[in-house]
PDB file of N, CA and C in Angstrom:
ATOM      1  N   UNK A   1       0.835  -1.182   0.000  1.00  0.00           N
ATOM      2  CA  UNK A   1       0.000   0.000   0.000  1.00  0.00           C
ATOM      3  C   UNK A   1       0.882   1.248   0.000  1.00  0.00           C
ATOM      4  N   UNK A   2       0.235   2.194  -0.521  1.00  0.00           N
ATOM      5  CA  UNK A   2       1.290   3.384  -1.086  1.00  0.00           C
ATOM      6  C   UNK A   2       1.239   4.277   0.351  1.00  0.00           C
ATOM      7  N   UNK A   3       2.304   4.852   1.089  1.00  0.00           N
ATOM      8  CA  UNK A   3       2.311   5.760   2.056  1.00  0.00           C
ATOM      9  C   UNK A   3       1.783   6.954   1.900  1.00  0.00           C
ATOM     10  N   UNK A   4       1.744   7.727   0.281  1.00  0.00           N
ATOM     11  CA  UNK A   4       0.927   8.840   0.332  1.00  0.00           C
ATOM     12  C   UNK A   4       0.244   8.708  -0.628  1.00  0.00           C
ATOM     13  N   UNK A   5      -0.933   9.624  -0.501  1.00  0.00           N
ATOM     14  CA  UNK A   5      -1.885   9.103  -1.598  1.00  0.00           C
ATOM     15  C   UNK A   5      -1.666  10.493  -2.828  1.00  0.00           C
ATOM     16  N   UNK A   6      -2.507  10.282  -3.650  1.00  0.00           N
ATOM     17  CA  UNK A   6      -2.447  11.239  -4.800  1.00  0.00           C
ATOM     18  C   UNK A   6      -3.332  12.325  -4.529  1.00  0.00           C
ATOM     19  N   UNK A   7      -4.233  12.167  -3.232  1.00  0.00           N
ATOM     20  CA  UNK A   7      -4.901  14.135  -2.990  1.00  0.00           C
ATOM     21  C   UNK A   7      -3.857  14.118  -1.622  1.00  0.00           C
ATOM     22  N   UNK A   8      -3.139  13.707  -1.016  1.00  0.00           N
ATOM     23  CA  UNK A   8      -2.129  14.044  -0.282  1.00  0.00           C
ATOM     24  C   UNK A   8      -1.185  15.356  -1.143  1.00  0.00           C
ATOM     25  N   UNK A   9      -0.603  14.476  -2.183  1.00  0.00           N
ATOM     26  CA  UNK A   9       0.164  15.533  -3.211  1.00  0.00           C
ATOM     27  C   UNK A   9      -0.727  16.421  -3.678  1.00  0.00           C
ATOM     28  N   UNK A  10      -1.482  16.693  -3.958  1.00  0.00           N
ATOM     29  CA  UNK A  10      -2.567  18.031  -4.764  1.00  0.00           C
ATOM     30  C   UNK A  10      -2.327  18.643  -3.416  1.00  0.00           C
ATOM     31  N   UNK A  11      -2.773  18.448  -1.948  1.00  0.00           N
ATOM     32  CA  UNK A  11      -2.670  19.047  -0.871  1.00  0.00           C
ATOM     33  C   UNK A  11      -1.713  19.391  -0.334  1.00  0.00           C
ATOM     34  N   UNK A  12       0.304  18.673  -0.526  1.00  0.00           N
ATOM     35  CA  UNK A  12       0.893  19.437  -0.586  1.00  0.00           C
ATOM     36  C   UNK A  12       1.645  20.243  -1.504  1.00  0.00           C
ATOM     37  N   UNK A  13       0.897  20.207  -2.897  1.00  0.00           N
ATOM     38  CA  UNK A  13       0.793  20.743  -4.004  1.00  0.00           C
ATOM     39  C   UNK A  13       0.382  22.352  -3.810  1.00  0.00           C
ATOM     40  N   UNK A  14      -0.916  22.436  -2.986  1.00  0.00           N
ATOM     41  CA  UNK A  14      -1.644  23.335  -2.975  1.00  0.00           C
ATOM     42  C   UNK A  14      -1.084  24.462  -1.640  1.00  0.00           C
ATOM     43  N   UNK A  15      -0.628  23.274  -0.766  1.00  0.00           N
ATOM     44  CA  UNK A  15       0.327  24.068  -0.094  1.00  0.00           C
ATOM     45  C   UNK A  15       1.398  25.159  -0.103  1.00  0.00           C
ATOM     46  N   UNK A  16       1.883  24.790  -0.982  1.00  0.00           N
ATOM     47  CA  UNK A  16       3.402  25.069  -1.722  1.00  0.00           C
ATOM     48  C   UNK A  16       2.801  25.827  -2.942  1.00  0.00           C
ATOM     49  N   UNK A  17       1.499  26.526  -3.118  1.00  0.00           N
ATOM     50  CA  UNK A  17       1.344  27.242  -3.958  1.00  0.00           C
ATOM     51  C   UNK A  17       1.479  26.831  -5.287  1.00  0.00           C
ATOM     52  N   UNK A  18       1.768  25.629  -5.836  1.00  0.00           N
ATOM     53  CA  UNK A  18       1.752  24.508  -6.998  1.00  0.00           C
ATOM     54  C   UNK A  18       0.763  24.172  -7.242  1.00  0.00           C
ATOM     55  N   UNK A  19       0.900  24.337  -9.244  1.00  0.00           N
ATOM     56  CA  UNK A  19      -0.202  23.751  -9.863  1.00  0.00           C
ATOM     57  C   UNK A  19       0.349  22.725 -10.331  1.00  0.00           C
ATOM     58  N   UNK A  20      -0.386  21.698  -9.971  1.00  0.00           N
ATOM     59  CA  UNK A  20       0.127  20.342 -10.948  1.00  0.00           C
ATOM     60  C   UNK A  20      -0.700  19.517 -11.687  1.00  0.00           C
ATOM     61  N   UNK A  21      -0.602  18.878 -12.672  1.00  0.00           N
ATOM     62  CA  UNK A  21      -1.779  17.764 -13.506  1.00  0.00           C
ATOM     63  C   UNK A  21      -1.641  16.620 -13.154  1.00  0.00           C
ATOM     64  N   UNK A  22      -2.580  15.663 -14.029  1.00  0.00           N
ATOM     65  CA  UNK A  22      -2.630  14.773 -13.234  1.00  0.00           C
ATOM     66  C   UNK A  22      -1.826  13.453 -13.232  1.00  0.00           C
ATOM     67  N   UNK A  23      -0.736  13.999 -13.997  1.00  0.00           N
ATOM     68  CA  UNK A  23       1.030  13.407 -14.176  1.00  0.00           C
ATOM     69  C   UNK A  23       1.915  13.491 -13.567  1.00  0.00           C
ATOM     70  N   UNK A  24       1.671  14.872 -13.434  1.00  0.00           N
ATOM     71  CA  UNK A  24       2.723  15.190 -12.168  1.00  0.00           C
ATOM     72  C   UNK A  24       2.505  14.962 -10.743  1.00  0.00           C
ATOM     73  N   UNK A  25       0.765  14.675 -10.566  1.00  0.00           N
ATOM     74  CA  UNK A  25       0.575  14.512  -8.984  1.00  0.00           C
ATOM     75  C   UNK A  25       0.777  12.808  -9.358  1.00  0.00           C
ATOM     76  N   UNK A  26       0.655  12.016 -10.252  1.00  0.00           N
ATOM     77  CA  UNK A  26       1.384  10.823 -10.118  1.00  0.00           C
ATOM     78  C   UNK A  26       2.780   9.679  -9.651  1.00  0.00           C
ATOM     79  N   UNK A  27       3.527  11.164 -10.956  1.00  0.00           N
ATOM     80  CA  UNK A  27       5.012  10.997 -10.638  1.00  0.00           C
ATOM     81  C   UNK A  27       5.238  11.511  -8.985  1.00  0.00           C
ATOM     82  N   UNK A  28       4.641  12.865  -8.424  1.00  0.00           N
ATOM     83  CA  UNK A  28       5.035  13.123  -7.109  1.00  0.00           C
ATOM     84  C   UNK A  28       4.484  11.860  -5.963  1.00  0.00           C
ATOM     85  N   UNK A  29       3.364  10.988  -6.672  1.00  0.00           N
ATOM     86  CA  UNK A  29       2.801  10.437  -5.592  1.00  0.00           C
ATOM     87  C   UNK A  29       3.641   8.940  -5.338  1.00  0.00           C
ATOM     88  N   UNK A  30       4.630   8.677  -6.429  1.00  0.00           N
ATOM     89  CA  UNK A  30       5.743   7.962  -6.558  1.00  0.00           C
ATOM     90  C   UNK A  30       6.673   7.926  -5.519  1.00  0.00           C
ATOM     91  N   UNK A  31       7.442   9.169  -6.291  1.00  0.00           N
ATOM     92  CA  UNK A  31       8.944   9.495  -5.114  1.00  0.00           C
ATOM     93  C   UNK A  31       8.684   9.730  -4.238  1.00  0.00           C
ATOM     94  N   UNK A  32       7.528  10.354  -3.765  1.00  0.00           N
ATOM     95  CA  UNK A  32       7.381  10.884  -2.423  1.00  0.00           C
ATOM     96  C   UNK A  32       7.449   9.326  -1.673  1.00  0.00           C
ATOM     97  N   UNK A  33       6.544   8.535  -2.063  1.00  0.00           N
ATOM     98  CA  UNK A  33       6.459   7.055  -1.599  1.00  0.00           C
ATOM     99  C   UNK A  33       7.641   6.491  -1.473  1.00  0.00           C
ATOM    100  N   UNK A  34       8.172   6.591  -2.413  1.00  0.00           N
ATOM    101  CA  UNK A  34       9.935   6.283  -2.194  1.00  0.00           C
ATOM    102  C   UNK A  34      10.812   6.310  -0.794  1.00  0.00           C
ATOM    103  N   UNK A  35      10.586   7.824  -1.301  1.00  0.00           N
ATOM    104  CA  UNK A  35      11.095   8.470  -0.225  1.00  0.00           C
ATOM    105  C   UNK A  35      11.029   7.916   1.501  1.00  0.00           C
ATOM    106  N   UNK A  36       9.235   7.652   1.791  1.00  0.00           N
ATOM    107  CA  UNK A  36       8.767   7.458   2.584  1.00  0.00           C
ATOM    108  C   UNK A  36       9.581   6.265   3.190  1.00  0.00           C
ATOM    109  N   UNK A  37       9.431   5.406   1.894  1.00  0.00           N
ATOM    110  CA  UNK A  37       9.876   4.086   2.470  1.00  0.00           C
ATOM    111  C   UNK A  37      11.062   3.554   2.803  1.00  0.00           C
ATOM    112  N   UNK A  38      12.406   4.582   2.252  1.00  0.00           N
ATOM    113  CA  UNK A  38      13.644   4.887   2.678  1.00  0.00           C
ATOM    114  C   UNK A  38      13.651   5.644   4.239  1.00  0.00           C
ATOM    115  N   UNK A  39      12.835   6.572   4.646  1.00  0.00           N
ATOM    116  CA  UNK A  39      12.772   6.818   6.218  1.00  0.00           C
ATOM    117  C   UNK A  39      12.322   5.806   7.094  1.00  0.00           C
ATOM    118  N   UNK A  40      11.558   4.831   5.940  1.00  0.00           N
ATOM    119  CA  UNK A  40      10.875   3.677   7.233  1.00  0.00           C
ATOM    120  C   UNK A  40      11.802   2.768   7.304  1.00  0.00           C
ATOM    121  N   UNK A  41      13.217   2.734   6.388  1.00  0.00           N
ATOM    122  CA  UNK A  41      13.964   1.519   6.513  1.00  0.00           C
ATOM    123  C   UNK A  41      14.985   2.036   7.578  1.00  0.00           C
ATOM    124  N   UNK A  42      15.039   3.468   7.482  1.00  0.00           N
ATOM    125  CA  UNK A  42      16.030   4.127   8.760  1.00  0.00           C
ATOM    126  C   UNK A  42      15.498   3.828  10.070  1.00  0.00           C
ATOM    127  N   UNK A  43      13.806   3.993  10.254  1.00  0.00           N
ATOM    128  CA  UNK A  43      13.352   4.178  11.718  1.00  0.00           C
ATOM    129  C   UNK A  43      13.973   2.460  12.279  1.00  0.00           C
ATOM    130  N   UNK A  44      13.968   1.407  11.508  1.00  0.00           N
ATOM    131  CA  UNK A  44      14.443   0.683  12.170  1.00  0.00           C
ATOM    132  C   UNK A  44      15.699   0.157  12.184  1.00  0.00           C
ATOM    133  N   UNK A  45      16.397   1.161  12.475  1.00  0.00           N
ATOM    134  CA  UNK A  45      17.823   1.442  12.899  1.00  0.00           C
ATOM    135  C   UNK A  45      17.735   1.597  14.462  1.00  0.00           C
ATOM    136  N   UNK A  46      18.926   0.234  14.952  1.00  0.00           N
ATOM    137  CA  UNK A  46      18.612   0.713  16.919  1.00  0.00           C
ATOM    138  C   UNK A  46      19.479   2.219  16.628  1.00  0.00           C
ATOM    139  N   UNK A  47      19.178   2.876  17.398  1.00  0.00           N
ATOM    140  CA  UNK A  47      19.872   4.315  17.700  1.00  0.00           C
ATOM    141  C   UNK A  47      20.074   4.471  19.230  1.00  0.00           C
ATOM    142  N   UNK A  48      19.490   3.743  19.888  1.00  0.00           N
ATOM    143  CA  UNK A  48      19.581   4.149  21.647  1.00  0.00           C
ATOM    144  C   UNK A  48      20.893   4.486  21.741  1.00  0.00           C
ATOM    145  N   UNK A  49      22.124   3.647  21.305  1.00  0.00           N
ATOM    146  CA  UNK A  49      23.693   3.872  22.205  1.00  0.00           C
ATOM    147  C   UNK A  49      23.786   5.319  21.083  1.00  0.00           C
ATOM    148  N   UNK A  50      23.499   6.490  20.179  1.00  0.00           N
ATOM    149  CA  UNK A  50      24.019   7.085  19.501  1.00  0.00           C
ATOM    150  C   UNK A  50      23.501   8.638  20.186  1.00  0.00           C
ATOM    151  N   UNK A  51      24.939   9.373  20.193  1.00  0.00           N
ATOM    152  CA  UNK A  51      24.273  10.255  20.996  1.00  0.00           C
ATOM    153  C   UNK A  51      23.951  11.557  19.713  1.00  0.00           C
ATOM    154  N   UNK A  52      22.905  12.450  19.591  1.00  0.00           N
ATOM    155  CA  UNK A  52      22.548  13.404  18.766  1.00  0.00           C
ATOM    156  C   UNK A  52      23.475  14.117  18.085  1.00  0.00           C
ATOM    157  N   UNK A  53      23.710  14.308  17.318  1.00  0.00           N
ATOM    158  CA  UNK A  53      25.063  15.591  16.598  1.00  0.00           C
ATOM    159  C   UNK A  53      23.745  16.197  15.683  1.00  0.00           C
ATOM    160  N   UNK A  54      24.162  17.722  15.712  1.00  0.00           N
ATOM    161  CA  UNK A  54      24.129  18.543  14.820  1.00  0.00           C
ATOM    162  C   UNK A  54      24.523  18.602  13.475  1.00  0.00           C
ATOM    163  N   UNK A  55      26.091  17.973  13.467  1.00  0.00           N
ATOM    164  CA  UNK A  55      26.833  17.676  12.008  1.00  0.00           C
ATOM    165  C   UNK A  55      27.028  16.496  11.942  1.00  0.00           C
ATOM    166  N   UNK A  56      27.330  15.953  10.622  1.00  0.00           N
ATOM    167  CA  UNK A  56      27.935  14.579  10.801  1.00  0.00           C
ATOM    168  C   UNK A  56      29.392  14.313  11.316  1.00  0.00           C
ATOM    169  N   UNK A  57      29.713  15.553  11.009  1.00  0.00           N
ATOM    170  CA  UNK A  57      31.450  15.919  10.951  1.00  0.00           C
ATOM    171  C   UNK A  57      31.715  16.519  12.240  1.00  0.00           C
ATOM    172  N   UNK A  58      32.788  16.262  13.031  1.00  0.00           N
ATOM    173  CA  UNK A  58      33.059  16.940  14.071  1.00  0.00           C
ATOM    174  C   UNK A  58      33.234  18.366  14.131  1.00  0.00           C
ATOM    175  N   UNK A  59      32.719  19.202  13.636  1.00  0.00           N
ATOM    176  CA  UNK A  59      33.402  20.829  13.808  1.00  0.00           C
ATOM    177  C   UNK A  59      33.889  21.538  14.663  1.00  0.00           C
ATOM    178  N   UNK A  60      34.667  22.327  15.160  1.00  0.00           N
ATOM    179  CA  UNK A  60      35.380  23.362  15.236  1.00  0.00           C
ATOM    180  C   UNK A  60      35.459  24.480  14.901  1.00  0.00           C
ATOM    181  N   UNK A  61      35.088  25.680  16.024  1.00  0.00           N
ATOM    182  CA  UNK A  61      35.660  26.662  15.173  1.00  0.00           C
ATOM    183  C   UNK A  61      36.921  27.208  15.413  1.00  0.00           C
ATOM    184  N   UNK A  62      38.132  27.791  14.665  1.00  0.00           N
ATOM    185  CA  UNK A  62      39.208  27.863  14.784  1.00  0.00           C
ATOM    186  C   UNK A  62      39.181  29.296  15.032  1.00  0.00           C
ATOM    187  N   UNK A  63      39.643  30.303  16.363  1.00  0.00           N
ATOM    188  CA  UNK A  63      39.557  31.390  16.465  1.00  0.00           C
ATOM    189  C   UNK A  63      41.492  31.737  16.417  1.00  0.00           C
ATOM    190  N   UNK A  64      41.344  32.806  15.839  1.00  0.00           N
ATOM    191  CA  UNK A  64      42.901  33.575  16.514  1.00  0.00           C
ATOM    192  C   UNK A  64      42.853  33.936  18.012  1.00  0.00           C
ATOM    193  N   UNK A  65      43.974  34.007  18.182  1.00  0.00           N
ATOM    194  CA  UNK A  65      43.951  35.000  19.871  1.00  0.00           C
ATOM    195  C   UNK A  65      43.698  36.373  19.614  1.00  0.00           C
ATOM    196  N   UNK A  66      42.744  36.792  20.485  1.00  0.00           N
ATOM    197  CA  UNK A  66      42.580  38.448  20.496  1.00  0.00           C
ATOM    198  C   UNK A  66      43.495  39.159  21.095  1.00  0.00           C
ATOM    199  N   UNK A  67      44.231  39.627  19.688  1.00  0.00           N
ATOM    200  CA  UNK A  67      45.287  40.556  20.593  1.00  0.00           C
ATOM    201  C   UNK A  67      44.694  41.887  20.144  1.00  0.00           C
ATOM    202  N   UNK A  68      44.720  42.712  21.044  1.00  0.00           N
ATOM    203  CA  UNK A  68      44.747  44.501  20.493  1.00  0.00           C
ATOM    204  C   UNK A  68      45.786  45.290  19.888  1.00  0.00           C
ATOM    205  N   UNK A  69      45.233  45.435  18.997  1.00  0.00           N
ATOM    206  CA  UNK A  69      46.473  46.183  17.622  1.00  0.00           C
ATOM    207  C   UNK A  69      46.023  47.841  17.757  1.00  0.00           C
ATOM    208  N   UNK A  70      46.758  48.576  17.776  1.00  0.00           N
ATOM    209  CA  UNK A  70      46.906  50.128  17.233  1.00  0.00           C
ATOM    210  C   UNK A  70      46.343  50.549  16.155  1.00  0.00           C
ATOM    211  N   UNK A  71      45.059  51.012  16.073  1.00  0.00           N
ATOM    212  CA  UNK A  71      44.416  51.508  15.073  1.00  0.00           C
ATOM    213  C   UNK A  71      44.686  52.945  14.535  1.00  0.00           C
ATOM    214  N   UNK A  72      44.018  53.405  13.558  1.00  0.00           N
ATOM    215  CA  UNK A  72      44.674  54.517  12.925  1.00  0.00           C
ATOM    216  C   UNK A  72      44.273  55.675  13.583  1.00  0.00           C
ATOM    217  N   UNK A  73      45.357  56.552  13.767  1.00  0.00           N
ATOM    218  CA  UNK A  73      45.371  57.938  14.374  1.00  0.00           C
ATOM    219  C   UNK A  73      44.163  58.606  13.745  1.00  0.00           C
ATOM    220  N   UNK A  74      43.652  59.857  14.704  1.00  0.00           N
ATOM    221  CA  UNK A  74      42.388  60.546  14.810  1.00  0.00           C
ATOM    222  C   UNK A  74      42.567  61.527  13.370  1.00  0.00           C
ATOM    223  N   UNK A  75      43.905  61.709  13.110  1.00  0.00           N
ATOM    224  CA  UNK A  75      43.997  62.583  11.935  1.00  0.00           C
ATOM    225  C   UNK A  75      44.061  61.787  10.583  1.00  0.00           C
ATOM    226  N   UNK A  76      44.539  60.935  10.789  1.00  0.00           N
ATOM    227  CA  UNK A  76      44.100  59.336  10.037  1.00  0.00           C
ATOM    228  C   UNK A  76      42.586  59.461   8.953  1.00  0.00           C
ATOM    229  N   UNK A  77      41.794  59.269  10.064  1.00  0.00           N
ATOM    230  CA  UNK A  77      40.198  58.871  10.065  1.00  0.00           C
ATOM    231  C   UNK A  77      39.911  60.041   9.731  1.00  0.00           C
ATOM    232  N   UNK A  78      40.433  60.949   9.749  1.00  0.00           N
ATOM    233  CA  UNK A  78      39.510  62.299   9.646  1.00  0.00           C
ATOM    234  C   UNK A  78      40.073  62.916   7.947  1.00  0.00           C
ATOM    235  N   UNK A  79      40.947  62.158   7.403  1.00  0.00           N
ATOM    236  CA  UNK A  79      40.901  62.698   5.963  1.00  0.00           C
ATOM    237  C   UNK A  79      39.532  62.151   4.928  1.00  0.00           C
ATOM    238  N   UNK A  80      38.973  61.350   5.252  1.00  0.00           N
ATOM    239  CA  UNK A  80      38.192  60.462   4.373  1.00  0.00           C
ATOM    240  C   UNK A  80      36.817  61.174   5.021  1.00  0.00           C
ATOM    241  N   UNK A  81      36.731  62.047   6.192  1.00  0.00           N
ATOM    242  CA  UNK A  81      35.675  62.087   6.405  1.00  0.00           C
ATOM    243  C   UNK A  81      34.684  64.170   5.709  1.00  0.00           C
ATOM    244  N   UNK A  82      33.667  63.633   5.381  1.00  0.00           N
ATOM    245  CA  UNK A  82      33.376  64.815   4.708  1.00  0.00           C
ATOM    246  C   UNK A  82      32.944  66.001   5.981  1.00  0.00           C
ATOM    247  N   UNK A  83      32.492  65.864   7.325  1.00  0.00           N
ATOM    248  CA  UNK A  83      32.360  66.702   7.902  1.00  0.00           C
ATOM    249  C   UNK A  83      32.814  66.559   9.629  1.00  0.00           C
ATOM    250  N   UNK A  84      33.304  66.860  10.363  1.00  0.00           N
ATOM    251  CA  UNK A  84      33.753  66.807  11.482  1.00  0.00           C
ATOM    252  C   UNK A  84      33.886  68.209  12.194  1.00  0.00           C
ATOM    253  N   UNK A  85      33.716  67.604  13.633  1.00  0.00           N
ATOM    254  CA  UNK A  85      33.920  68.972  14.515  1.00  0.00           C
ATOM    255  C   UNK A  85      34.501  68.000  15.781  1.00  0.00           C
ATOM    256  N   UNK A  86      35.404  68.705  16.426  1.00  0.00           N
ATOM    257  CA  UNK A  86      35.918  68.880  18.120  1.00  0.00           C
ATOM    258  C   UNK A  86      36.561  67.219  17.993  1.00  0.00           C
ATOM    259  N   UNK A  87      36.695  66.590  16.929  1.00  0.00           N
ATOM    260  CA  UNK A  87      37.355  64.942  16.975  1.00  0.00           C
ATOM    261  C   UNK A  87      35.980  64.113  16.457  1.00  0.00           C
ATOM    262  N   UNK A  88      34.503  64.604  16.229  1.00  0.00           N
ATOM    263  CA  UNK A  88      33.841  64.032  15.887  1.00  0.00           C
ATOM    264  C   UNK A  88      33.068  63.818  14.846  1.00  0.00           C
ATOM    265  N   UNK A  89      32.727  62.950  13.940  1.00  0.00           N
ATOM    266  CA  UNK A  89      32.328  63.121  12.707  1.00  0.00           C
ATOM    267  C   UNK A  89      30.702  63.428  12.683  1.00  0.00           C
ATOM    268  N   UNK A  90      30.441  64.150  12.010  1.00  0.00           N
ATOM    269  CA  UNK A  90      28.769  64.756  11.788  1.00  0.00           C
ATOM    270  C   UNK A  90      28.241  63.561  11.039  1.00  0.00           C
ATOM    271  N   UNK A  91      27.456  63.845  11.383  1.00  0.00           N
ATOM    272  CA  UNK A  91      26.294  63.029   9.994  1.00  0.00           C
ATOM    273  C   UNK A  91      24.567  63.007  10.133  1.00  0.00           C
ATOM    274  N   UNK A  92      24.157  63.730   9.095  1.00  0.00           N
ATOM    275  CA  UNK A  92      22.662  63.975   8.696  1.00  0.00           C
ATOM    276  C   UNK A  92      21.914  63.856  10.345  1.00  0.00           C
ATOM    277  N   UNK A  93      21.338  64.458  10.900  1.00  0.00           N
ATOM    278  CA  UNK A  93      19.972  63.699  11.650  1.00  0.00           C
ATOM    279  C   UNK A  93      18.703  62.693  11.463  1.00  0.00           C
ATOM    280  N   UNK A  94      18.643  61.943  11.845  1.00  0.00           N
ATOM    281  CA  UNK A  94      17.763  60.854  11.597  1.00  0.00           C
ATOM    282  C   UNK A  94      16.462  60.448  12.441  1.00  0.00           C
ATOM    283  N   UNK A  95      16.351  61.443  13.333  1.00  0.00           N
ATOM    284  CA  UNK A  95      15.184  61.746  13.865  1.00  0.00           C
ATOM    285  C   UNK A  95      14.529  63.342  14.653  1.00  0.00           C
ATOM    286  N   UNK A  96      14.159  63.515  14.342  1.00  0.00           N
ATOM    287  CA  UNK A  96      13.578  64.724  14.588  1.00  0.00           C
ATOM    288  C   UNK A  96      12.767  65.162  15.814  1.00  0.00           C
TER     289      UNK A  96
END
């Protein structure tokens, strides 16, 4: 017996904002079945001793050490900038 039926697919056809005929809700009512029956050959997999991962792969993330570096002088920053006063750069108001 087929795991999904063919107004299953029109319904998640219709879901998904898809128009389909009545070939394509065939072929979908196929693979989807496929599909199904490849998760049902997993569920009986023992899993109790396996503990959950996120990845399959062990990851890592690899950080540098934070060191503090010397950034650019105040007269530096202030050639690129189009308006400044007292060390501080202006810019437009954005609320009123």
């Amino acid at each position: 017996m087929s795991g999904i039926s063919k107004e299953q697919v029109y319904h998640i056809a219709n879901l998904a904002r898809l128009e389909i005929n009545e070939e394509e809700a065939a072929q979908f009512t196929n693979e989807l079945d496929q599909i199904l029956q490849m998760a049902e050959v997993l569920d009986e997999l023992d899993t109790a001793n396996i503990e959950p991962t996120s990845h399959v792969f062990d990851q890592k993330n690899v950080m540098r050490e934070d060191v503090p570096e010397k950034g650019l002088s105040l007269e530096e920053v202030m050639k690129n900038v189009p308006e400044h006063e007292g060390g501080h750069i202006k810019v437009p108001a954005i609320l009123e």
